[in-house]
Protein backbone atom coordinates (compact mmCIF):
# COMPACT_ATOMS: atom_id res chain seq x y z
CA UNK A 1 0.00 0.00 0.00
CA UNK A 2 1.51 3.18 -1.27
CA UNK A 3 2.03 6.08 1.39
CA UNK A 4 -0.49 8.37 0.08
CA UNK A 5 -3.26 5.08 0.55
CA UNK A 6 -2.33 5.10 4.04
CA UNK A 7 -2.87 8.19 4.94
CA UNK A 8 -5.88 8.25 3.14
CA UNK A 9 -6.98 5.33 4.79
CA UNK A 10 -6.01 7.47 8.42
CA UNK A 11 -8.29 10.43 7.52
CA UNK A 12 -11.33 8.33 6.82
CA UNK A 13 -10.94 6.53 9.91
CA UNK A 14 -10.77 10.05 11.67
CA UNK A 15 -13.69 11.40 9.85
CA UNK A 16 -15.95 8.12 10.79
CA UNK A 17 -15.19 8.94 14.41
CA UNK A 18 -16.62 12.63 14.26
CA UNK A 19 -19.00 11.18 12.36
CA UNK A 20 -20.35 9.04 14.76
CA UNK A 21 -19.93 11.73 17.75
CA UNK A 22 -21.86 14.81 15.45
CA UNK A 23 -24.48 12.24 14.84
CA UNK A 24 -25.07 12.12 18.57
CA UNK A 25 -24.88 15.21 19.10
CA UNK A 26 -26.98 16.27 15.99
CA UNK A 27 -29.30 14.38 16.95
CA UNK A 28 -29.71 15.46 20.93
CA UNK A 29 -29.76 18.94 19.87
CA UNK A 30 -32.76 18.41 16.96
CA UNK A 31 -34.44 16.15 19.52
CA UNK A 32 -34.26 19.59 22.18
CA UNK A 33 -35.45 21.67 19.97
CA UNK A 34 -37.97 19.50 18.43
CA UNK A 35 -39.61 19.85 22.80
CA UNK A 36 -38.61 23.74 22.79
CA UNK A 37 -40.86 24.09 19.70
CA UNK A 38 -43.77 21.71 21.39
CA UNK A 39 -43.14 24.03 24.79
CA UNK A 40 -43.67 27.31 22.72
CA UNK A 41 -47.27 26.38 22.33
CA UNK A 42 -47.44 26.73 26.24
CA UNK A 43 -44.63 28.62 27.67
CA UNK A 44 -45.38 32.30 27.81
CA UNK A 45 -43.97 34.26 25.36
CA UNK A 46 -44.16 38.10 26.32
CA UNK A 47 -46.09 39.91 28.81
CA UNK A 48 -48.23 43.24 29.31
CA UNK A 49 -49.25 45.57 32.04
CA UNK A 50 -51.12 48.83 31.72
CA UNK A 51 -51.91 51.18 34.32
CA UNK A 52 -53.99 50.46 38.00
CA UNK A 53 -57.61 50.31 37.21
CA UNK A 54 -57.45 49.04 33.42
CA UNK A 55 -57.61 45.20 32.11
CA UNK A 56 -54.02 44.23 32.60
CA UNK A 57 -52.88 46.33 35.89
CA UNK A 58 -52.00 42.52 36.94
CA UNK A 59 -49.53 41.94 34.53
CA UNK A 60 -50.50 38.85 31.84
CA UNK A 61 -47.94 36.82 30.29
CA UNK A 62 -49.57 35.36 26.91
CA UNK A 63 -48.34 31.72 25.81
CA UNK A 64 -47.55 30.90 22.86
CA UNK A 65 -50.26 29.39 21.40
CA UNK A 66 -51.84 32.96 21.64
CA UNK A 67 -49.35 34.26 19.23
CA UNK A 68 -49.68 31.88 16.90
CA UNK A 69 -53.12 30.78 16.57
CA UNK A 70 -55.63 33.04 18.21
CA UNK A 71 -55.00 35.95 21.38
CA UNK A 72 -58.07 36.27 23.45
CA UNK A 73 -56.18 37.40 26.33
CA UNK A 74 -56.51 36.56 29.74
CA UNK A 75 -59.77 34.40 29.01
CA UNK A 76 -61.98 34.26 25.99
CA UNK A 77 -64.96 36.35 25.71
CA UNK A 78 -67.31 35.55 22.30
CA UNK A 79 -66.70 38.77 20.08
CA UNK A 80 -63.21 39.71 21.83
CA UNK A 81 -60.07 39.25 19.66
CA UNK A 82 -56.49 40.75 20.62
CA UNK A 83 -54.30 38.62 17.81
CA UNK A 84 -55.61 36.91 14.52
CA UNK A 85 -53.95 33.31 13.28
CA UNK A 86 -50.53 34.51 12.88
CA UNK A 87 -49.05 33.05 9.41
CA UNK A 88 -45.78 34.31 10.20
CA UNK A 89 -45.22 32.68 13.66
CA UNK A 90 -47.21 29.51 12.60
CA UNK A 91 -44.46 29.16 9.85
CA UNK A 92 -41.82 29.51 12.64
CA UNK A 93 -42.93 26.67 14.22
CA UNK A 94 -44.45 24.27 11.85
CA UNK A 95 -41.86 24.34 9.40
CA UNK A 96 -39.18 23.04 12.11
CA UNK A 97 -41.28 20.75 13.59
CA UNK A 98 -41.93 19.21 10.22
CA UNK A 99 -38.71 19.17 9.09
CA UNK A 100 -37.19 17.58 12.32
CA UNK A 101 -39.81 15.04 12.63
CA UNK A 102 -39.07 13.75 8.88
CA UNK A 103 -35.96 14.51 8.23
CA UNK A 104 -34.48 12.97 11.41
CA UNK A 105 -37.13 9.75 10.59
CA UNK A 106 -35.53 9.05 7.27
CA UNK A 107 -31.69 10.02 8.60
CA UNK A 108 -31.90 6.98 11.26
CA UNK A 109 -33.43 4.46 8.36
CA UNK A 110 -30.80 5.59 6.44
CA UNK A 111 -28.00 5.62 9.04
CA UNK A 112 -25.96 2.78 8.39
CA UNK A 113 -27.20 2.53 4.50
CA UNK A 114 -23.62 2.80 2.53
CA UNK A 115 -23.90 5.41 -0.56
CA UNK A 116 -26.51 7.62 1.34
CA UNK A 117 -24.39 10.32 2.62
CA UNK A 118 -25.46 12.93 0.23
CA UNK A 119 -28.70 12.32 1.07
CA UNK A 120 -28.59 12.38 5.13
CA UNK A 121 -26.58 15.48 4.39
CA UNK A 122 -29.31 17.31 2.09
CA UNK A 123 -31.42 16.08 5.74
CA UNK A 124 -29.44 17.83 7.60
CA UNK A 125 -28.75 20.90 5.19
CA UNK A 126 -32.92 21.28 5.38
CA UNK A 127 -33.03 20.95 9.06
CA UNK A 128 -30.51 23.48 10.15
CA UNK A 129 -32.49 25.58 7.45
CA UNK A 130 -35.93 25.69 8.34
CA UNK A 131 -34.60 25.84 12.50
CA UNK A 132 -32.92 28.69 11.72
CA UNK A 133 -35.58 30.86 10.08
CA UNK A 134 -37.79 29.45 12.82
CA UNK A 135 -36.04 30.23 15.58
CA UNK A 136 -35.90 34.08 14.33
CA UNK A 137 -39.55 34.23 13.37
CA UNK A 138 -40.36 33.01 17.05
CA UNK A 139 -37.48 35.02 18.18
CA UNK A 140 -39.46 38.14 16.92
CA UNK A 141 -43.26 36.57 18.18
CA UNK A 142 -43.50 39.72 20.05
CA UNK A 143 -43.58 42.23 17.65
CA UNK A 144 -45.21 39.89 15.47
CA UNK A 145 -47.70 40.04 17.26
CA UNK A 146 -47.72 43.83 17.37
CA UNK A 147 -48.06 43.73 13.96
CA UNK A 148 -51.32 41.51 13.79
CA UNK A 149 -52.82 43.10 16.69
CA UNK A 150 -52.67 46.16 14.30
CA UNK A 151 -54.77 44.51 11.93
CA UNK A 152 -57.47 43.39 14.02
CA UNK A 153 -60.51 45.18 13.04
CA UNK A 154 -63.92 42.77 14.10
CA UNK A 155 -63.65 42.75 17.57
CA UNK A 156 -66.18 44.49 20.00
CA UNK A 157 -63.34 46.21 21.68
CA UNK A 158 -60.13 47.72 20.14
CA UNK A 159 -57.47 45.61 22.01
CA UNK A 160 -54.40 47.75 20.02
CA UNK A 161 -55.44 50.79 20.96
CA UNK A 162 -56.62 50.60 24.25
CA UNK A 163 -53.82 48.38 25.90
CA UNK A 164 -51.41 47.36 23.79
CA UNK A 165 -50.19 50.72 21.95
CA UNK A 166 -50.52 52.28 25.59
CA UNK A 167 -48.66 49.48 27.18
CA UNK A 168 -45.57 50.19 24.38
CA UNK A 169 -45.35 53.96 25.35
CA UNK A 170 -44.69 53.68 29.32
CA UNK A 171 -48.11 52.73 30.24
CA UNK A 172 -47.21 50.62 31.92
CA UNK A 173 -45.16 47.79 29.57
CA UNK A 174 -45.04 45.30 27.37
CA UNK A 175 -41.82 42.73 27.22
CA UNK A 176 -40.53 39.66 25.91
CA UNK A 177 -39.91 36.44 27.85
CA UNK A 178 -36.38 34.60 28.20
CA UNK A 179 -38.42 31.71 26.22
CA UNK A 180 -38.16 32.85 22.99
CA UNK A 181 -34.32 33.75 23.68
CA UNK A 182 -33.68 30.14 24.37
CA UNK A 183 -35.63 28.81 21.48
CA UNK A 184 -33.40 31.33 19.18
CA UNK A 185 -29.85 30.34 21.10
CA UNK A 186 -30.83 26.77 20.79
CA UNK A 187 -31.88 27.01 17.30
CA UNK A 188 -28.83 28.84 16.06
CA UNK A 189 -26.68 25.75 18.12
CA UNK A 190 -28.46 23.38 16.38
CA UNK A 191 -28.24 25.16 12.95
CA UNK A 192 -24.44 24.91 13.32
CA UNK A 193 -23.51 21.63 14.40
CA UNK A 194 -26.37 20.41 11.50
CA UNK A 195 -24.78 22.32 8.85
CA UNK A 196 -21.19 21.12 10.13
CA UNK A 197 -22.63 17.51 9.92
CA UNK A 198 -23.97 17.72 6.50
CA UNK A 199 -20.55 18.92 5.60
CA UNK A 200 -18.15 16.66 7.24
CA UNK A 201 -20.70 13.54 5.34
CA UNK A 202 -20.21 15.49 2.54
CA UNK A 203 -16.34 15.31 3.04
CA UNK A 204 -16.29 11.60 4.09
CA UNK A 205 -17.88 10.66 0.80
CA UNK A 206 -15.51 12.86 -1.41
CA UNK A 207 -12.46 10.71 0.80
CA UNK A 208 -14.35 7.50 0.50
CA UNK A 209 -14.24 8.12 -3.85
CA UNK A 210 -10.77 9.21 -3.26
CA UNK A 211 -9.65 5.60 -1.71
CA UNK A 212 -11.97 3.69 -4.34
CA UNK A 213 -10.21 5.48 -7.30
CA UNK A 214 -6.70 4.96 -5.57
């Protein structure tokens, strides 16, 4: 075996090693996320007070089903709408979800399949993807929100302007969680090590032609 073979030979058996341990860890981070994104639906997302003697002078922190489906506040009164289903959020979270769920199905059936590491890395490219611009539209389900409460015209009581536009000039507040912080740190993580996965399979095949051709 010629010197050149060997060494060959020395870098694949490296590069199935960090393989193996960014599988792992790929997979532990898309399996935390994949719960962060289930949590979102009931963690709460950002909170509002307005001034002593109006609805929210207790403050209310909205989960965050609210911002993504449908905001009735603190309890739902026929005819009363704060936020309308919220494409943008909804895409946040169902296009992640998806993608993990899937993707990370067909990576493990295809795991130890030999000539499939183009494909598990095209998984991975479309999971760090769709996490990413997930975790920034949730990131952002605050103002989001903002932005569909401003839209809301068919309920019996202006919830925009009489609490929420207050509540964003002084009276008295209205601030995002640490929840959708985490969900955004976690997702960019994940993004990473994904990406760096699809990559290094990406590498490991180019190696493996290398040593075939040699």
């Amino acid at each position: 075996m010629e010197l050149k073979e060997i060494d060959e030979s020395g870098k694949m058996e490296l590069i199935k090693k960090l393989v193996n341990i960014f599988f792992i860890v790929s997979m532990v981070l898309g399996l935390a996320m994949f719960v962060l994104l289930i949590c979102f639906n009931f963690a709460g997302v950002f909170t509002i007070q307005t001034l002593p003697g109006t609805k929210y002078e207790n403050p209310f922190t909205y989960p965050g089903w609210q911002a993504i489906y449908y905001g009735v506040g603190e309890m739902i009164i026929q005819g009363y709408t704060e936020f309308t289903f919220n494409i943008f959020t909804f895409l946040g979270f169902i296009l992640p979800f998806l993608a993990i769920l899937v993707c990370s199905i067909i990576y493990l059936k295809n795991r130890k399949r030999r000539g499939t590491n183009q494909k598990k890395a095209i998984l991975e490219f479309v999971m760090a993807g769709t996490i990413l611009v997930g975790s920034f539209l949730l990131f952002f389900c605050d103002q989001l929100s903002i932005w569909n409460a401003s839209h809301v015209t068919d309920s019996y009581q202006n919830y925009y302007e009489e609490y929420l536009l207050k509540a964003l000039n002084g009276e008295v507040s209205f601030t995002k969680t640490a929840y959708p912080l985490v969900v955004l740190l976690i997702g960019i993580v994940t993004c990473l090590v994904k990406t760096f996965n699809g990559l290094l399979l990406l590498y490991q095949k180019k190696v493996g032609n290398a040593l075939k051709k040699g």
